[in-house]
N, C-alpha and C. Protein backbone atom coordinates (compact mmCIF):
# COMPACT_ATOMS: atom_id res chain seq x y z
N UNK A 1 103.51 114.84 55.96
CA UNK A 1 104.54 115.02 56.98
C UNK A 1 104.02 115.85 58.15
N UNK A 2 104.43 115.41 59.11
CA UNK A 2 104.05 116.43 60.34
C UNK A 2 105.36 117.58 61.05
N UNK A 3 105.43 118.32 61.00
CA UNK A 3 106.72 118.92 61.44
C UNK A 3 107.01 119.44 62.71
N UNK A 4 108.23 118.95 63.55
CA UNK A 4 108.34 119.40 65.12
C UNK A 4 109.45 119.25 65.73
N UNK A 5 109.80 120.46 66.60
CA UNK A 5 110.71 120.92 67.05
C UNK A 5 111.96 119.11 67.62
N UNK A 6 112.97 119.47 67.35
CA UNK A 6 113.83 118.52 68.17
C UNK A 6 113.64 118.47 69.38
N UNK A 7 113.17 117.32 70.27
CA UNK A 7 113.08 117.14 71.71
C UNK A 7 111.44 117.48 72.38
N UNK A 8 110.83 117.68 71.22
CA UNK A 8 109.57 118.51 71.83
C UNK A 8 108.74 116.91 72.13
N UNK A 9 107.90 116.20 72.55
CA UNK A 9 106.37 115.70 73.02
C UNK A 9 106.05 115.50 71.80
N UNK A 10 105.93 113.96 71.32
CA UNK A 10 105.24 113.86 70.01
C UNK A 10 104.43 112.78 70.29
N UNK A 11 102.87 113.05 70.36
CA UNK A 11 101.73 112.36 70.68
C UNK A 11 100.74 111.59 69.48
N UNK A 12 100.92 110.20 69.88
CA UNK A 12 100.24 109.68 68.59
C UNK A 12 99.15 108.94 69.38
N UNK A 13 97.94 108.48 68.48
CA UNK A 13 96.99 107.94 68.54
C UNK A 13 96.52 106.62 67.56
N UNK A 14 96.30 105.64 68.04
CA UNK A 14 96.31 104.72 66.86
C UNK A 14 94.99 103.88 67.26
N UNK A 15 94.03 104.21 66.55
CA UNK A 15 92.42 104.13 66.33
C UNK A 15 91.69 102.52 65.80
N UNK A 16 90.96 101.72 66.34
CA UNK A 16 90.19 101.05 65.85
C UNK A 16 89.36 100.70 65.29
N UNK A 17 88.75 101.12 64.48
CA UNK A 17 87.09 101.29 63.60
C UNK A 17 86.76 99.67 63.47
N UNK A 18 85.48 99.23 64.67
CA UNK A 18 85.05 98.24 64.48
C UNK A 18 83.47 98.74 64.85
N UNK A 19 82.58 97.61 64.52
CA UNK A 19 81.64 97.39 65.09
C UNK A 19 81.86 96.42 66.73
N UNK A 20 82.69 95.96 66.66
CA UNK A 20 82.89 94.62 67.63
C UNK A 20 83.64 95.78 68.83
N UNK A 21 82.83 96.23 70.07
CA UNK A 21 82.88 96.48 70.77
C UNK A 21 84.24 96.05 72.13
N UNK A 22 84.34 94.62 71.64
CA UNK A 22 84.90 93.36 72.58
C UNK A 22 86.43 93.43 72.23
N UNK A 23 86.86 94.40 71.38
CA UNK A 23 88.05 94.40 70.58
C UNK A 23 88.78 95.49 71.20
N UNK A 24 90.40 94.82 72.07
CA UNK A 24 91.66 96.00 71.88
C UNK A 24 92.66 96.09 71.40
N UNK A 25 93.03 96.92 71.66
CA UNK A 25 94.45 97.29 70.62
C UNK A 25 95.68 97.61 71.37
N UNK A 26 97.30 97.05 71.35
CA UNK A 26 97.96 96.81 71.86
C UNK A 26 99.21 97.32 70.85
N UNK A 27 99.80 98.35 71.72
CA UNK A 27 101.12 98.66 70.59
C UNK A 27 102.31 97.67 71.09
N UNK A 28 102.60 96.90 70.09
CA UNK A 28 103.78 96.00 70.31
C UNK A 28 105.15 96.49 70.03
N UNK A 29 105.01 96.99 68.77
CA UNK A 29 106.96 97.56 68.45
C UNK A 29 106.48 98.52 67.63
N UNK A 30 107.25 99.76 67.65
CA UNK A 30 107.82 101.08 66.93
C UNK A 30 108.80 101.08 66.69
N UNK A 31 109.33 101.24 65.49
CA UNK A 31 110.85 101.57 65.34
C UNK A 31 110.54 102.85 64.01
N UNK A 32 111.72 103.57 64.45
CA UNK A 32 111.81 104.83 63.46
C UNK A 32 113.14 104.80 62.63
N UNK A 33 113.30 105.42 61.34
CA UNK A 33 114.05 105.11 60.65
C UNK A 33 114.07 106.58 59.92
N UNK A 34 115.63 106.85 59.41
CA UNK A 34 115.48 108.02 58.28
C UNK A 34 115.03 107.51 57.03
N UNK A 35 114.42 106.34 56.93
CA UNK A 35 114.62 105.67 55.00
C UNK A 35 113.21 105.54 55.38
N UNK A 36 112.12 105.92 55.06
CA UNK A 36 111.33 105.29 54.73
C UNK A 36 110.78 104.15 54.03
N UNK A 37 111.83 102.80 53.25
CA UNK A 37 111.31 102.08 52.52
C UNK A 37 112.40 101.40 53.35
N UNK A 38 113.29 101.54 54.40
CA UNK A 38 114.03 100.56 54.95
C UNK A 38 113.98 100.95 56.62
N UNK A 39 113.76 99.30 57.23
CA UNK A 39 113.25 99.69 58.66
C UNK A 39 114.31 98.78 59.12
N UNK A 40 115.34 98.37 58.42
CA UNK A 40 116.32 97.29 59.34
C UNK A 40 117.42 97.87 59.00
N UNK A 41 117.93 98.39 58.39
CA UNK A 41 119.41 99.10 58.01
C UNK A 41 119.67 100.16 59.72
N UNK A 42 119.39 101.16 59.35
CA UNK A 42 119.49 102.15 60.78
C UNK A 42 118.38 102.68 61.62
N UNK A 43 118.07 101.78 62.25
CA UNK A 43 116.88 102.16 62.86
C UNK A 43 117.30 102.38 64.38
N UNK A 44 115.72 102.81 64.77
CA UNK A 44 116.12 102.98 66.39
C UNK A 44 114.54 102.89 67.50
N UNK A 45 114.76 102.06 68.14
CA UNK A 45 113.37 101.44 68.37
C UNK A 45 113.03 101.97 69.72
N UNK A 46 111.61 102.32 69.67
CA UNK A 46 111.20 102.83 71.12
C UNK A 46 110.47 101.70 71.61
N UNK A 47 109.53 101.15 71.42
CA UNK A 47 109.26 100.11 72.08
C UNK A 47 108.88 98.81 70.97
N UNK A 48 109.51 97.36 71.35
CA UNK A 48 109.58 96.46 70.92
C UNK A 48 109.07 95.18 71.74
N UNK A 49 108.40 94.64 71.37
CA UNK A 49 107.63 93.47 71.59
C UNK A 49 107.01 93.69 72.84
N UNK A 50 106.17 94.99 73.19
CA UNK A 50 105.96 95.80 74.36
C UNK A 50 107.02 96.28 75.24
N UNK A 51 108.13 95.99 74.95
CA UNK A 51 109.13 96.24 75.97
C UNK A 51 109.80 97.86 75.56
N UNK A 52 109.93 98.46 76.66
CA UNK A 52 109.84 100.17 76.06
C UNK A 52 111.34 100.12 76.12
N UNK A 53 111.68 100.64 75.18
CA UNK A 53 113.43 100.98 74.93
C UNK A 53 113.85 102.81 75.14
N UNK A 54 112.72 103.02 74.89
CA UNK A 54 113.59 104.74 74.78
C UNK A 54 112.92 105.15 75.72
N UNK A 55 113.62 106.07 76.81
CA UNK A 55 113.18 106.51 77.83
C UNK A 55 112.09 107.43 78.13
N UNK A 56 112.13 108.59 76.79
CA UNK A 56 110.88 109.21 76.49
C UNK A 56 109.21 108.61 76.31
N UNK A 57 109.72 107.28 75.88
CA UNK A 57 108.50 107.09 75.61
C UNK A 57 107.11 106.56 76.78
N UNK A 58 106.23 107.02 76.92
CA UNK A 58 105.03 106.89 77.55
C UNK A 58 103.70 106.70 76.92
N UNK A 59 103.02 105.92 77.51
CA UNK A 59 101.68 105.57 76.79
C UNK A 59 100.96 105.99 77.89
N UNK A 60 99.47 106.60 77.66
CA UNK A 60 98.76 107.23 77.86
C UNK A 60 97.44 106.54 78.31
N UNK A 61 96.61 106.74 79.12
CA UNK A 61 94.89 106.47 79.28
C UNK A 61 94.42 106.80 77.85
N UNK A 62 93.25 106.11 77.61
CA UNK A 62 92.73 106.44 76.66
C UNK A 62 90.88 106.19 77.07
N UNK A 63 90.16 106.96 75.94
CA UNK A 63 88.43 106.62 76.18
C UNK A 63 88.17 104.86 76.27
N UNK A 64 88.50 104.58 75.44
CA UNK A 64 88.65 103.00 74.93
C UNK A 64 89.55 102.13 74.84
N UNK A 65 89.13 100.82 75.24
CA UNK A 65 90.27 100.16 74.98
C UNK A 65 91.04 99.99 73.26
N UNK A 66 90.03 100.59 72.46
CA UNK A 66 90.22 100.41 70.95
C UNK A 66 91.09 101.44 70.25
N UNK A 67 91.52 101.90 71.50
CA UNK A 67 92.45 103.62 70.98
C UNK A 67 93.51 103.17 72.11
N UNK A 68 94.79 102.95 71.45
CA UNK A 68 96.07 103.16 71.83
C UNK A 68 96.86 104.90 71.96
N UNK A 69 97.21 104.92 72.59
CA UNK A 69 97.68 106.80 72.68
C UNK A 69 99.16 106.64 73.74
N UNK A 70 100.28 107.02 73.05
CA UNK A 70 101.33 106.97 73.53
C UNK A 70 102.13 108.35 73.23
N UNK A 71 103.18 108.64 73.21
CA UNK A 71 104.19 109.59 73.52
C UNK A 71 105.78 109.45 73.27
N UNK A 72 106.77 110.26 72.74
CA UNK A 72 108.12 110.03 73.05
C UNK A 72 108.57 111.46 72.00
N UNK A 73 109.60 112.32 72.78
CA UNK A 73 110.56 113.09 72.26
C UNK A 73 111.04 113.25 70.75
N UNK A 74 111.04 114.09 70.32
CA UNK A 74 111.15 113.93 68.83
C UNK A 74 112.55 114.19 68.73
N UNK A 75 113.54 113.42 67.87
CA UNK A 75 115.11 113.28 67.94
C UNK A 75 115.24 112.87 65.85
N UNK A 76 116.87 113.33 65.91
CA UNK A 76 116.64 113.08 64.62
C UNK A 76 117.96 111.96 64.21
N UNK A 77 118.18 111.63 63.15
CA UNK A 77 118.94 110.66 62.95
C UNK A 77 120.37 111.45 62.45
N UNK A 78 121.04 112.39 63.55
CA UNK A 78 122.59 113.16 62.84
C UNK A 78 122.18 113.96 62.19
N UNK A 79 122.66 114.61 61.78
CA UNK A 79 122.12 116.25 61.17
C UNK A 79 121.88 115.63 59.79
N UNK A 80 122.65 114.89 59.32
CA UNK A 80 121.81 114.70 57.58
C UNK A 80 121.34 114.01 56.96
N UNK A 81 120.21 113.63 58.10
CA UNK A 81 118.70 113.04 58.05
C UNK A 81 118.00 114.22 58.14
N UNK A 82 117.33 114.59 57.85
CA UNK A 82 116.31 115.65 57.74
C UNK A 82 114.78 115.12 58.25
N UNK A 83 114.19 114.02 58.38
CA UNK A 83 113.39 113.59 58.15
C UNK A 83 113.37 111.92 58.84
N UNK A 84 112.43 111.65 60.07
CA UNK A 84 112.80 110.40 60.95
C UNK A 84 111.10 109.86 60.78
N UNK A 85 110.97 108.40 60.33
CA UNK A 85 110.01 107.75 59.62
C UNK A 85 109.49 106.82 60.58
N UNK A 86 108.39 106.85 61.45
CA UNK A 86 107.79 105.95 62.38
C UNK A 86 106.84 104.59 61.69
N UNK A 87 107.36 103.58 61.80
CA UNK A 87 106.58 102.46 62.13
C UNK A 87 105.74 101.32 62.98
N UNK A 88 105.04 101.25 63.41
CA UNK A 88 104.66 100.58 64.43
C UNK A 88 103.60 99.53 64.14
N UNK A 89 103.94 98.26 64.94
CA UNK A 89 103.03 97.36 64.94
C UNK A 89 101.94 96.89 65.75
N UNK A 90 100.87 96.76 65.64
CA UNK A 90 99.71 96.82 66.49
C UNK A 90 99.48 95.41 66.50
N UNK A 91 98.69 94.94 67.57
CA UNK A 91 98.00 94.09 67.69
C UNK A 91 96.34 94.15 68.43
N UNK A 92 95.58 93.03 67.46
CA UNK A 92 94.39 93.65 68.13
C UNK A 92 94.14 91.90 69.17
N UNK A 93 93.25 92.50 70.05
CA UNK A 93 92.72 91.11 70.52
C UNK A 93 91.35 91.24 71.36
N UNK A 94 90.82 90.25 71.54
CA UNK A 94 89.43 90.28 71.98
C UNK A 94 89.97 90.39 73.44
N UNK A 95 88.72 91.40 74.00
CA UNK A 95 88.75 91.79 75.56
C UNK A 95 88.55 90.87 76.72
N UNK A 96 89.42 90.36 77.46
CA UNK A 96 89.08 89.60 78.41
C UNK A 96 90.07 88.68 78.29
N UNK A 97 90.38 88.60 76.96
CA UNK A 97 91.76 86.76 76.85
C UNK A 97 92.47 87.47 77.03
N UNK A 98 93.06 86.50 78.24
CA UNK A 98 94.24 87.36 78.87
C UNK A 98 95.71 86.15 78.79
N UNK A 99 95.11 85.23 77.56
CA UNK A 99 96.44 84.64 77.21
C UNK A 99 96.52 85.04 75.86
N UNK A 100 96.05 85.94 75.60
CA UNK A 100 96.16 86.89 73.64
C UNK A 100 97.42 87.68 74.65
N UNK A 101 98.07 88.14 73.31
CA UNK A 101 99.36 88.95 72.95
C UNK A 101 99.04 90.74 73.52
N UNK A 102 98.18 90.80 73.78
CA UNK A 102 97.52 91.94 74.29
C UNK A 102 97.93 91.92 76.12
N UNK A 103 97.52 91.16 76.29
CA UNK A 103 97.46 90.89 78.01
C UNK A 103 98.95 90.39 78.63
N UNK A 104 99.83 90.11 77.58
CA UNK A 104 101.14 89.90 77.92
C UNK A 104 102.40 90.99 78.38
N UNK A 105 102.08 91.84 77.77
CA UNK A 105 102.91 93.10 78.31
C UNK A 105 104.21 92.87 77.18
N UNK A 106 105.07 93.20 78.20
CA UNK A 106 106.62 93.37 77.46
C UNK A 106 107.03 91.64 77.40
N UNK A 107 107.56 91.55 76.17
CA UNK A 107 108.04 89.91 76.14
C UNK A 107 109.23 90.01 75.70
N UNK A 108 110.48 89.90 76.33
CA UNK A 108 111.68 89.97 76.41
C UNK A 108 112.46 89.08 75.22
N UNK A 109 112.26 88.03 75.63
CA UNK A 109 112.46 86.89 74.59
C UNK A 109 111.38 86.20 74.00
N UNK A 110 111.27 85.98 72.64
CA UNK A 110 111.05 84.74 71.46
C UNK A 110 111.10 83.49 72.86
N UNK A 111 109.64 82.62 72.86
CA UNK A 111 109.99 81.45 73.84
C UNK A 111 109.92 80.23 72.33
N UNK A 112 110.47 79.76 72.95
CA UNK A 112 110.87 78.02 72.39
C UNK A 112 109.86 77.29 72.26
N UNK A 113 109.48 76.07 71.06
CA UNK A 113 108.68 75.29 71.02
C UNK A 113 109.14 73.64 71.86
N UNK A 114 108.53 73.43 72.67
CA UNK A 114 109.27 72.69 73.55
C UNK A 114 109.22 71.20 72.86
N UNK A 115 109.17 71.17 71.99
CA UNK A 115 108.75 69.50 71.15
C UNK A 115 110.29 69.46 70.25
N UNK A 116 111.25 71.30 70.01
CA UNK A 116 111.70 70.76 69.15
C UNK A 116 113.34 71.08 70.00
């Protein structure tokens, strides 16, 4: 557990260990939860499918493209939660395709398969 003040700057880093140089990393969705073994009951999402939902949150420069480094306010779930559980989903993609899920940014909507 990491422990910190309500409202304070809570800075995360989310690391790549490759040999493959050509490789980045893209935070797609965070959502935080008081349950740790449940992320759809009461949750509360800072950024989702790149699209940033909570106002605190900010992402950061980093050395590499292989290091994601973002930011957002630490808040808790009503006083009797004690304890608020971060999840987040990454995506990696090779440097330069800029039609990979990386180079897309915020995607608002799920698009349609146009055949059906």
């Amino acid at each position: 557990p990491y422990y910190i003040d309500l409202n304070q700057k809570l800075f995360l880093q989310a690391s790549l260990h490759s040999s493959d140089q050509n490789l980045i990393v893209f935070v797609d969705t965070c959502v935080a939860s008081p349950d740790p073994s449940d992320f759809r009951a009461m949750t509360y999402e800072l950024i989702k499918r790149g699209c940033v939902k909570d106002p605190t949150y900010s992402i950061h420069s980093s050395p590499r493209d292989s290091v994601a480094r973002f930011s957002f306010d630490a808040f808790s779930f009503a006083k009797r939660y004690p304890s608020v559980y971060l999840q987040c989903e990454l995506v990696v993609c090779r440097h330069g395709d800029y039609s990979s899920r990386c180079y897309q940014g915020c995607v608002s909507r799920l698009r349609r398969n146009s055949g059906s």
